[in-house]
Every structure is written in C-alpha cells, then in structure tokens.
Protein backbone atom coordinates (compact mmCIF):
# COMPACT_ATOMS: atom_id res chain seq x y z
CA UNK A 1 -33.29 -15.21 11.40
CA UNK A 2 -30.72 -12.60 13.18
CA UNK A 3 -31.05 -11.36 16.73
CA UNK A 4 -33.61 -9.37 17.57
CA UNK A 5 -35.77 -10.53 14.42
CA UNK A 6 -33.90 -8.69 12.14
CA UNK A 7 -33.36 -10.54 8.35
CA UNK A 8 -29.62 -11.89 8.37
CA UNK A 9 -28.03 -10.89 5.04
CA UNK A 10 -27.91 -13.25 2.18
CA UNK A 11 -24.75 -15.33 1.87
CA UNK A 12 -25.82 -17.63 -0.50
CA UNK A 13 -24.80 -17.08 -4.34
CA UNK A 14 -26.92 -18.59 -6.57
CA UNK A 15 -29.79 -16.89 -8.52
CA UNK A 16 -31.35 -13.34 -8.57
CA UNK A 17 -28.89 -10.45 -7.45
CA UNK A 18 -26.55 -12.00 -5.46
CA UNK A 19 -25.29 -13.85 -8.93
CA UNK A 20 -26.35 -11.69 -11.38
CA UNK A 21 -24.35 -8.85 -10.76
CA UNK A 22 -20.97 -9.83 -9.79
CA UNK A 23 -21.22 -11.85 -13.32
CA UNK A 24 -22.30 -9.13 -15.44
CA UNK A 25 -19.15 -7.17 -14.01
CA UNK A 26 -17.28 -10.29 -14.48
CA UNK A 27 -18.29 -10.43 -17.97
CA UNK A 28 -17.60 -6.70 -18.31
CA UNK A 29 -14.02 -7.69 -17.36
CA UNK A 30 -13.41 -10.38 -19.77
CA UNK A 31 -14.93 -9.10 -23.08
CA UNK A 32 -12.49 -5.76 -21.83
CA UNK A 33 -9.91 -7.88 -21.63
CA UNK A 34 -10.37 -9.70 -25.14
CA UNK A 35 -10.88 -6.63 -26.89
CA UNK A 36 -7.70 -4.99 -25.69
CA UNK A 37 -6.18 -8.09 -26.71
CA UNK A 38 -7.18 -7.55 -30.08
CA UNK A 39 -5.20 -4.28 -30.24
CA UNK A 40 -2.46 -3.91 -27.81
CA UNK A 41 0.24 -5.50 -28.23
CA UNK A 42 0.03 -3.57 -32.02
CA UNK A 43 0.18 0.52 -30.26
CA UNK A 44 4.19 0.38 -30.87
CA UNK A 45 3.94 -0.92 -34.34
CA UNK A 46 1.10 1.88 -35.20
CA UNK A 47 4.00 4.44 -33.88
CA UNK A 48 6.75 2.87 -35.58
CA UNK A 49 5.60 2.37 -38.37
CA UNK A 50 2.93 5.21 -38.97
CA UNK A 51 3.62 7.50 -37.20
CA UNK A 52 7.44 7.33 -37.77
CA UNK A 53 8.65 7.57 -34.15
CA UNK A 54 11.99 6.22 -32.73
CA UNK A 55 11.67 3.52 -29.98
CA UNK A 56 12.55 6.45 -27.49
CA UNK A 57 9.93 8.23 -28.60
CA UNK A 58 7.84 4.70 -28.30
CA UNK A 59 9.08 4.48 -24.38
CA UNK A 60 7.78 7.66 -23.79
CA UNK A 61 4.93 7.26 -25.06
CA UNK A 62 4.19 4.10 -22.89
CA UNK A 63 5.16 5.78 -19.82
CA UNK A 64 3.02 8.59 -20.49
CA UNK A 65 0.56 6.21 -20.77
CA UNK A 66 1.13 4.48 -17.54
CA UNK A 67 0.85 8.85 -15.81
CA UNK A 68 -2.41 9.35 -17.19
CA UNK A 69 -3.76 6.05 -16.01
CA UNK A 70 -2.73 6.61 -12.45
CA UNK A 71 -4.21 9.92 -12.71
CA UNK A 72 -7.66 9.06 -13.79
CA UNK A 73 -7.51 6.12 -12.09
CA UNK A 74 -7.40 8.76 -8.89
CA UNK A 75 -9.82 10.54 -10.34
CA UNK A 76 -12.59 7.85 -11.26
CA UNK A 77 -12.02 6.96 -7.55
CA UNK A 78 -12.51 10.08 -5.97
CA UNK A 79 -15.96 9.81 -8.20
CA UNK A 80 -16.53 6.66 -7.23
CA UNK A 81 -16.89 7.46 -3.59
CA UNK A 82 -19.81 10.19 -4.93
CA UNK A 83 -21.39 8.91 -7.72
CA UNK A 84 -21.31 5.01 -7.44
CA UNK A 85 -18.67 2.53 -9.17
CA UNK A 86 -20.74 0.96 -11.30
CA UNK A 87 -21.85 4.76 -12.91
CA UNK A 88 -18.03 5.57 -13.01
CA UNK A 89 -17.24 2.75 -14.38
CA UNK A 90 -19.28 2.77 -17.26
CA UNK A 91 -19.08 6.39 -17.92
CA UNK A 92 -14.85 6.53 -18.06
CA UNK A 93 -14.59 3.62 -20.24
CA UNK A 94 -17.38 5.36 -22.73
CA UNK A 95 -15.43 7.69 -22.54
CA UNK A 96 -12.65 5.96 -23.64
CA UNK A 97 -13.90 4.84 -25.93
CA UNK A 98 -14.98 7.76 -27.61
CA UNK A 99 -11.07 9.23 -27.46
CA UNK A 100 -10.35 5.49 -29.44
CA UNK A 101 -12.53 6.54 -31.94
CA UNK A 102 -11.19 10.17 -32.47
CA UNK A 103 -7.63 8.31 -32.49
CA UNK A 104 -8.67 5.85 -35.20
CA UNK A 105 -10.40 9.14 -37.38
CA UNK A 106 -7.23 11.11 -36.64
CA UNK A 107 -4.78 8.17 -37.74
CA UNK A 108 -7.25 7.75 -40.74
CA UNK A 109 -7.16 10.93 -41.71
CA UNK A 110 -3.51 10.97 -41.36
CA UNK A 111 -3.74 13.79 -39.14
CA UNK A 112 -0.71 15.46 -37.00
CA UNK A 113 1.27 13.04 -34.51
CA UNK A 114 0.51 15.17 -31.58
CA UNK A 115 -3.35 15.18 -31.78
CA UNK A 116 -3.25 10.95 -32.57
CA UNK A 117 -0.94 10.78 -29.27
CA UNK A 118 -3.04 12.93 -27.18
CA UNK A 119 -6.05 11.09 -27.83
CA UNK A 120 -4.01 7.82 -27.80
CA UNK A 121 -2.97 9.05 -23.71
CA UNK A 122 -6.65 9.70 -22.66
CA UNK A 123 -7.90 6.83 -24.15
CA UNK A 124 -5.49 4.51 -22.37
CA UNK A 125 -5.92 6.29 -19.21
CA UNK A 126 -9.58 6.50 -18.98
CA UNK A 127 -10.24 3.01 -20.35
CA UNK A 128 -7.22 1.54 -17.83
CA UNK A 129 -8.41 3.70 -14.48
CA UNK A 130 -11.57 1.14 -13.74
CA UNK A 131 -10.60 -2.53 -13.33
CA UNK A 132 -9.88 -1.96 -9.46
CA UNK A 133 -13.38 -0.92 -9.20
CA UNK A 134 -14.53 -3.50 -11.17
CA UNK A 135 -12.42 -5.77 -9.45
CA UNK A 136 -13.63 -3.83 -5.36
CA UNK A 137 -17.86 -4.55 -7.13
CA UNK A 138 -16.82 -8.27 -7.27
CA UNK A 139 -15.11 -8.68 -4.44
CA UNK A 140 -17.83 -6.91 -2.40
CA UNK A 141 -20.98 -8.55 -4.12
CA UNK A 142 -19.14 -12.48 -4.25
CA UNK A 143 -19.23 -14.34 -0.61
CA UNK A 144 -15.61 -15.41 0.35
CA UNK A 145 -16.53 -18.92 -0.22
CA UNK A 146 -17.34 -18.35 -3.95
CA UNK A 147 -14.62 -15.75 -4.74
CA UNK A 148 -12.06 -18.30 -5.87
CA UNK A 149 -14.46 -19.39 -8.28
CA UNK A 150 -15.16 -15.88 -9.59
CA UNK A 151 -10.93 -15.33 -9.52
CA UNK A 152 -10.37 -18.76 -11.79
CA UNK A 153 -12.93 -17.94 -14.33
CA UNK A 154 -11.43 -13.81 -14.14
CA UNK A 155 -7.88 -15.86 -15.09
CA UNK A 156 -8.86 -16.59 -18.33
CA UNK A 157 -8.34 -12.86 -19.35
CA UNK A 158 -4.63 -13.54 -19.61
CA UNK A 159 -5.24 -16.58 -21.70
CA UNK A 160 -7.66 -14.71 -23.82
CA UNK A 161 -5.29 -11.69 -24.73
CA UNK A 162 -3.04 -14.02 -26.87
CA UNK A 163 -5.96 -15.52 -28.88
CA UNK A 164 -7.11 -11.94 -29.45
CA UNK A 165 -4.42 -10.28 -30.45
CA UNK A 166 -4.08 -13.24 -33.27
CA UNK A 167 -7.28 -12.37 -34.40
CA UNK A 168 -6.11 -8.63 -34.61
CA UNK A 169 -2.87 -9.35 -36.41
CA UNK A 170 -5.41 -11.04 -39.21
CA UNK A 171 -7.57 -7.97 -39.14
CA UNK A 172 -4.97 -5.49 -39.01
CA UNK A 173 -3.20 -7.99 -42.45
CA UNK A 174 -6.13 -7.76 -43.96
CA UNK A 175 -8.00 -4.11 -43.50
CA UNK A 176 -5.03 -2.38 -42.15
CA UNK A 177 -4.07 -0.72 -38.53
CA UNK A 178 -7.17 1.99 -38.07
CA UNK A 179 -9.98 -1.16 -39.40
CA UNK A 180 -8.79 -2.78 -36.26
CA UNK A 181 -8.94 0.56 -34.02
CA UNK A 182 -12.84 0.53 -35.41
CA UNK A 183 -13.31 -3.05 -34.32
CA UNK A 184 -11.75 -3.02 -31.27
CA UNK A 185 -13.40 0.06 -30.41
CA UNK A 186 -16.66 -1.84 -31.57
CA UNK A 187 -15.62 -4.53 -28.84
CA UNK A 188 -15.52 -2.60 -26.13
CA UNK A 189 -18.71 -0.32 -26.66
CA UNK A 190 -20.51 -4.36 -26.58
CA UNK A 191 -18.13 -4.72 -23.15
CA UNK A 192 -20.54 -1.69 -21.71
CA UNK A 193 -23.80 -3.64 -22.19
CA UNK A 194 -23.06 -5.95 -18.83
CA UNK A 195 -22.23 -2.95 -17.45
CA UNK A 196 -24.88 -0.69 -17.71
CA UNK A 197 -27.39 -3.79 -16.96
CA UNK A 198 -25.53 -4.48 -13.73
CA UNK A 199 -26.05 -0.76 -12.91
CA UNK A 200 -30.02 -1.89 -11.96
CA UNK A 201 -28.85 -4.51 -9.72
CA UNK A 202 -25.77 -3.05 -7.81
CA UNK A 203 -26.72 -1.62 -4.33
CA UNK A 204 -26.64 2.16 -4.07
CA UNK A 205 -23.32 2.73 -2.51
CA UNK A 206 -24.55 6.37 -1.58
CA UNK A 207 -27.65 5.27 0.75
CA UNK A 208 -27.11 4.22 4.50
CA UNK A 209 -26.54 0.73 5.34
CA UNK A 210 -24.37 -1.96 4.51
CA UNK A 211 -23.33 -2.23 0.90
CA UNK A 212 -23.21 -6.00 -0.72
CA UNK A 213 -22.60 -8.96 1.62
CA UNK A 214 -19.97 -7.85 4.07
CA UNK A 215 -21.19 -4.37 4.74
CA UNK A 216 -19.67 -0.67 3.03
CA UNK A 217 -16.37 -1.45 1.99
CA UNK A 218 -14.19 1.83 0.24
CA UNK A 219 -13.70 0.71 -3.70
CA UNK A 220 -10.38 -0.07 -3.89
CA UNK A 221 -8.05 2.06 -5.61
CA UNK A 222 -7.98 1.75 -9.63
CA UNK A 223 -5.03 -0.20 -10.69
CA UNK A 224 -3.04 0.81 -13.49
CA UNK A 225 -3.29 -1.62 -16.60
C-alpha cells in the first residue's frame, strides 16, 4: 500500500486494462501500417499513369501531402487535449477513410484531376495526423520496463509494408488501381475495430487525476507519416 493508505498505482502489465489497451492501440498501429502498405508505394504510379501528371507535378503533390498532414496533425492535437486521443483518433482516420473512398469513386468514375487530388490531400492528412497519439496512448498506458517490448513488436510495421505492398501490386495486376483503393480502404475501416474497443478501456484524459501509469502526460504532437 502507499503512504497514508492510499492504493499505489498499478505497475504491473499483465491482464485486464493495463494490457488490454496499449495492445488494442498497438494492433490499431500495425493493421494501419499493413494496409498502407498495400497502397502506397503505388500513389505516384496512379498519377503517372492515370492521371497523366509529370513527375513535377508528382513532387508537388507529395509535398502537399506532407502540409496537410502537419496541419491536421495540429489540429487532431489541439482536439486531443479536449475531446480525448483515443476519440480523435478514431474519428480522423474514419474520416480518412471516407475521403479514400470518394478518391477511389472519383478515380473510378474518371472524374476531374483536381477533385481526385483534393480528396487524395485530405485523406493523407487526416489518416497520417494520429500515430503520435497513438504512439503518446502507448507510451502512457505501457510501464517503462515493458515499453521495449511494446517498441520491438511496433518494429514489425516496417517489415510488414514490403509484404503488403506485394500483395497490392497482385491486386492492383489483377483488378486494377481503384479495386485496390476499395481494399485498402476495406483494411483500414477493420484497423478502427481495436480502436473503438480500446476507447472503453482508456482512462478519461478529461477527468482529474493522474492519467495511465505515470500520471497526465500532454499527447505528444502528431508526427507526420
């Protein structure tokens, strides 16, 4: 027990909350992470090749990208600090999402470049702006002498992106580009089911008190992807 009789906080990690949480955002993380894979590394191509752009036009593209996901990745943090990070979390990358699937009707339909690009910069930006929070939800919930654990079995996203994006090249040889915007946008609506079941077990950031193991700690800023 703690001075004063007051109940020491849990530093253990095995079983109930203290385990189930941190791995449901962990597996949030990964099946992210494979279904980008699946799709990625295949954006330029789509432009190229579809949508007829020059590889200037490619580069700017990319580092539009890379603006929109610093800006909502300000933005879901600002949120986070009002609403929770687990309900920000889950609600940009819905979100996302959503703007994949307008971008995969929009390409299907063969549709005007600037409405495909637009909702090709919101997707990337709302679906990019969360895996520092994810990341902050780990790092709080996971005691320090079980976070390397947590950080070798998070290093198998790199590994996994390679695998996955063979699996797209056979999906997009087979069914085309937009059949694997569909799946891939299939993958990561699954990648929201940890997420919204960790929602139940993730302390309320907004009440008093200390938050996970090691007291409130700020979510750290999102990271650009």
């Amino acid at each position: 027990p703690a001075p004063g009789g007051a109940r020491a906080p849990a530093t253990r990690c095995c079983g109930g909350r203290l385990v189930a949480a941190p791995a449901l955002v962990l597996l949030y993380d990964v099946i992210s992470a494979l279904a980008a894979g699946l799709v990625i590394r295949f954006f330029p191509i789509f432009f190229m090749r579809d949508l007829a752009l020059s590889p200037v036009a490619v580069s700017t593209i990319s580092i539009g990208a890379l603006a929109t996901t610093a800006a909502f990745g300000s933005a879901a943090h600002a949120l986070a600090a009002v609403a929770g990070r687990v309900p920000v979390a889950f609600s940009f990358r819905l979100a996302g999402v959503c703007s994949f699937v307008a971008m995969a009707a929009l390409a299907g339909a063969s549709a005007p470049r600037a409405p495909v690009i637009a909702a090709y910069l919101v997707r990337m930006g709302l679906i990019n702006s969360t895996f520092g929070i994810t990341k902050s939800i780990i790092h709080d919930l996971v005691p320090p002498s079980h976070r390397a654990r947590y950080a070798s079995i998070d290093s198998i996203n790199q590994a996994a992106w390679a695998g996955s994006a063979a699996l797209g090249g056979l999906v997009i040889d087979r069914y085309g580009m937009v059949a694997n915007f569909y799946v891939t946008a299939s993958a990561q609506l699954v990648a929201l089911v940890p997420i919204a079941l960790a929602r139940a077990l993730v302390p309320d950031e907004r009440a008093p008190g200390p938050v996970g193991l090691t007291g409130r700690v700020p979510a750290a800023p999102a990271a650009p992807r």
